[in-house]
C-alpha atoms as a PDB file:
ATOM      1  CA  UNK A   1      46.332  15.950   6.507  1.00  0.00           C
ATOM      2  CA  UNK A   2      45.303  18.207   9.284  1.00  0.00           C
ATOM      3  CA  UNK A   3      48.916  17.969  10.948  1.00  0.00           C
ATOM      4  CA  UNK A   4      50.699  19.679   8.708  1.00  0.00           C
ATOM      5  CA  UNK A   5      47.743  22.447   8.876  1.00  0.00           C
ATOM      6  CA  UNK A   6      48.161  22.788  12.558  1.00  0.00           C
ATOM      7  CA  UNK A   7      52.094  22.994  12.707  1.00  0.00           C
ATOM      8  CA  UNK A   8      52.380  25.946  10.969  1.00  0.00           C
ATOM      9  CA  UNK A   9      49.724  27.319  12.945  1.00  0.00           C
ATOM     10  CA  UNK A  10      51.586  26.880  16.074  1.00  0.00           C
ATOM     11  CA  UNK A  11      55.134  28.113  14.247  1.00  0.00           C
ATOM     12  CA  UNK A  12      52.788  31.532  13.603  1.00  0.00           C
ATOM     13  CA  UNK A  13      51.621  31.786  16.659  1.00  0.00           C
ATOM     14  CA  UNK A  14      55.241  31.104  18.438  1.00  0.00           C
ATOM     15  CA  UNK A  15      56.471  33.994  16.188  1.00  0.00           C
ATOM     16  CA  UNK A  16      53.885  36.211  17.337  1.00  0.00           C
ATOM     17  CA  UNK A  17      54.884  35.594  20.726  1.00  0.00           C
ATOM     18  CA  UNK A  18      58.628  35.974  19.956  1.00  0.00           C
ATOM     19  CA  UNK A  19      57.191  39.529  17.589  1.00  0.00           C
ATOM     20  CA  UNK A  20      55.682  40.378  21.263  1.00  0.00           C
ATOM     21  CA  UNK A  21      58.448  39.966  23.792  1.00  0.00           C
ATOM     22  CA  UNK A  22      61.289  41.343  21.051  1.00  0.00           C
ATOM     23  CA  UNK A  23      58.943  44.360  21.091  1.00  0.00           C
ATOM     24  CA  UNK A  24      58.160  44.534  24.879  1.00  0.00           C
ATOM     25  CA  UNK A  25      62.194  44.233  25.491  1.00  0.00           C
ATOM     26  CA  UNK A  26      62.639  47.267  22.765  1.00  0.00           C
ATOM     27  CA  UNK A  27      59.870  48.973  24.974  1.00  0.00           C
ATOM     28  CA  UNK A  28      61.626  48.608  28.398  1.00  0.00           C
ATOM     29  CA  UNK A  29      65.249  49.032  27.006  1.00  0.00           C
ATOM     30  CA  UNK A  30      63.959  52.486  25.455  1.00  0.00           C
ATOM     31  CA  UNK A  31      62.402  53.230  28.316  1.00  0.00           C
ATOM     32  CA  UNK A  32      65.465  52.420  30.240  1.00  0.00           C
ATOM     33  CA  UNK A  33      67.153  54.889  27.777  1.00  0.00           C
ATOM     34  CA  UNK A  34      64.409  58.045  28.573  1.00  0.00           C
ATOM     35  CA  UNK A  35      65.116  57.357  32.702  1.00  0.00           C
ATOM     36  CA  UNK A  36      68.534  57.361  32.478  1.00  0.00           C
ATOM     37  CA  UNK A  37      68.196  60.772  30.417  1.00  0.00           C
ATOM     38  CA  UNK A  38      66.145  62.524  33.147  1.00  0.00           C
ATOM     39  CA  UNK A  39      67.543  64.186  36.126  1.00  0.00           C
ATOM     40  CA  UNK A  40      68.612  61.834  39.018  1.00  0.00           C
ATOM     41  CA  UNK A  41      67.992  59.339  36.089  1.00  0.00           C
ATOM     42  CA  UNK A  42      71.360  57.702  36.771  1.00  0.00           C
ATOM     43  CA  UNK A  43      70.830  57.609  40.236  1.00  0.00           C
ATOM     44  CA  UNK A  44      66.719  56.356  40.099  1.00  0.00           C
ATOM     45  CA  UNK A  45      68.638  53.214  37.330  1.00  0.00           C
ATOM     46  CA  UNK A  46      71.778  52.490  40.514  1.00  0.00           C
ATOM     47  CA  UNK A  47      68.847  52.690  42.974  1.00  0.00           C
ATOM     48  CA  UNK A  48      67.020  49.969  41.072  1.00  0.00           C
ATOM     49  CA  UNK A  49      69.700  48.090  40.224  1.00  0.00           C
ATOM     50  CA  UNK A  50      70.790  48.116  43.841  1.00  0.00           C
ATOM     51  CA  UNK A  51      66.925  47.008  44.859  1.00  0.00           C
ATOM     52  CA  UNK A  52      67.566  43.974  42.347  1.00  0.00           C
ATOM     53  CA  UNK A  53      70.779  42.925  43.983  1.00  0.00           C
ATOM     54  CA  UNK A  54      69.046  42.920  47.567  1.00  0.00           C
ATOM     55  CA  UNK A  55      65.994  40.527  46.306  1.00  0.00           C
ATOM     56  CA  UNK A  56      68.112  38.409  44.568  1.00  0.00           C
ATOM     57  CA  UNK A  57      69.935  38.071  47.763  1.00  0.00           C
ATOM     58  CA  UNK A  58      67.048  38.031  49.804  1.00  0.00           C
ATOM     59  CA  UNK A  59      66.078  35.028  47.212  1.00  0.00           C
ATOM     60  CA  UNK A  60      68.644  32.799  48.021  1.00  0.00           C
ATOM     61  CA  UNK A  61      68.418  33.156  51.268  1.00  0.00           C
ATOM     62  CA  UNK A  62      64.413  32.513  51.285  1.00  0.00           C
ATOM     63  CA  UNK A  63      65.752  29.283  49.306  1.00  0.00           C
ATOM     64  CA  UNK A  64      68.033  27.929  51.926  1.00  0.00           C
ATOM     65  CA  UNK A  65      65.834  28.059  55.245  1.00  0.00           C
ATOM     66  CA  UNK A  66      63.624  25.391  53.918  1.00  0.00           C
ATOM     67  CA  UNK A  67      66.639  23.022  53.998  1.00  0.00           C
ATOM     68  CA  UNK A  68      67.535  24.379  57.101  1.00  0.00           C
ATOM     69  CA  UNK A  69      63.676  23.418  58.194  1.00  0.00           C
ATOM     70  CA  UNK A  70      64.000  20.514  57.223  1.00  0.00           C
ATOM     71  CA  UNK A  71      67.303  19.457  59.206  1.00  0.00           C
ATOM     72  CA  UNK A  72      65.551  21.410  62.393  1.00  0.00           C
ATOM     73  CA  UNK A  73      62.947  18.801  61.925  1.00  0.00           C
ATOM     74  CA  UNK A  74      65.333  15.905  61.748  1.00  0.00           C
ATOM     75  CA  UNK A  75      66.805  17.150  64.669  1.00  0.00           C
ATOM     76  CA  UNK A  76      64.389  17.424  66.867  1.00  0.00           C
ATOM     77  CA  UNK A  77      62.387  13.700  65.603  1.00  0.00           C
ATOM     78  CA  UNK A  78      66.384  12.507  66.891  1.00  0.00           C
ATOM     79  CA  UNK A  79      66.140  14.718  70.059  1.00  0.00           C
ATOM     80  CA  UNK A  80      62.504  13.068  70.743  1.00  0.00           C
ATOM     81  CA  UNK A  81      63.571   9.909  70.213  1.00  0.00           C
ATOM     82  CA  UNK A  82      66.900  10.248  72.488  1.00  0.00           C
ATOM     83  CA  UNK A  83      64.640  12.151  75.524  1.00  0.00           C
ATOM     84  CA  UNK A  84      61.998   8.927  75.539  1.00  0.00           C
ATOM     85  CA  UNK A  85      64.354   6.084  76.832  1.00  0.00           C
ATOM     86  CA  UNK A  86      65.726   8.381  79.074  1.00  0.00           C
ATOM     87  CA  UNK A  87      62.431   9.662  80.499  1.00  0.00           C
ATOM     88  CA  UNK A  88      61.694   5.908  81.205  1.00  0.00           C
ATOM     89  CA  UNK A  89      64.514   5.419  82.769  1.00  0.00           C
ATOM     90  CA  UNK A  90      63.848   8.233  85.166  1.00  0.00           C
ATOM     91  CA  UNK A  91      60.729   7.268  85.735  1.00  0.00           C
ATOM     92  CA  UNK A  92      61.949   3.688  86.900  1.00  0.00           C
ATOM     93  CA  UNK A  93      64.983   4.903  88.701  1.00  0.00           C
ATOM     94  CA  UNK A  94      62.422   7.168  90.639  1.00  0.00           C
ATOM     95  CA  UNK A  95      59.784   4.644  91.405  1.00  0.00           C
ATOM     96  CA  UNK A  96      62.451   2.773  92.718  1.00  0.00           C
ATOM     97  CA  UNK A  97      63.650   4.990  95.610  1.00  0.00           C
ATOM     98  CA  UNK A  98      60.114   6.162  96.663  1.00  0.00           C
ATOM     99  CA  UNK A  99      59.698   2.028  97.265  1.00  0.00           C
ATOM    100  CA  UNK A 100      62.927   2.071  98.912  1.00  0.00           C
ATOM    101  CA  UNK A 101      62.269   5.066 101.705  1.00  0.00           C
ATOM    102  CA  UNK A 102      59.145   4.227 102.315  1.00  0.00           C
ATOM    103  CA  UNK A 103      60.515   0.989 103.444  1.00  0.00           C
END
C-alpha cells in the first residue's frame, strides 16, 4: 500500500520541478526581452549569440582531438614497433664490420 503513496509523491515533486524550469525559462526569456530593449541591447544579444556560436565550435573541436590522440598513440606504438627490428639489425650489421676491419 505504500507504492501507490510514494508515486504520486514523485509525480508532485516532478511537477514542481517542471513549475521551476517553466518559470526560470519565463525569467530568462523576459529578461532576454528587457536587454534587447536597452541601448546597444541588440548588439550586447548578436554579441552573445556570436560568443555561443564560437564555444559550440570550440566544442566540437575539443571533441575530436581525443580521437585524434588516440590514433597519435596508435601511431607511434606502430612506429616503435617498426624502429626495434630495425635497430637490431643495425646493431648486427655494425658489429659485423668492426669484426671485419679489425681483422
Amino acid at each position: 500500500m505504500t507504492a501507490p503513496v510514494a508515486r504520486p509523491r514523485r509525480k508532485a515533486g516532478a511537477e514542481r520541478e517542471k513549475d521551476l524550469l517553466a518559470r526560470l525559462t519565463d525569467a530568462g526569456e523576459e529578461a532576454l526581452h528587457k536587454l534587447a530593449e536597452l541601448p546597444g541591447g541588440h548588439r550586447a544579444l548578436a554579441a552573445f549569440n556570436e560568443l555561443r556560436h564560437h564555444v559550440d565550435e570550440l566544442g566540437k573541436k575539443v571533441r575530436g582531438i581525443d580521437a585524434l590522440e588516440k590514433r597519435v598513440a596508435k601511431l607511434e606504438k606502430e612506429l616503435a614497433a617498426l624502429k626495434k627490428p630495425a635497430q637490431t639489425r643495425r646493431r648486427s650489421t655494425a658489429a659485423t664490420t668492426t669484426k671485419t676491419s679489425a681483422s
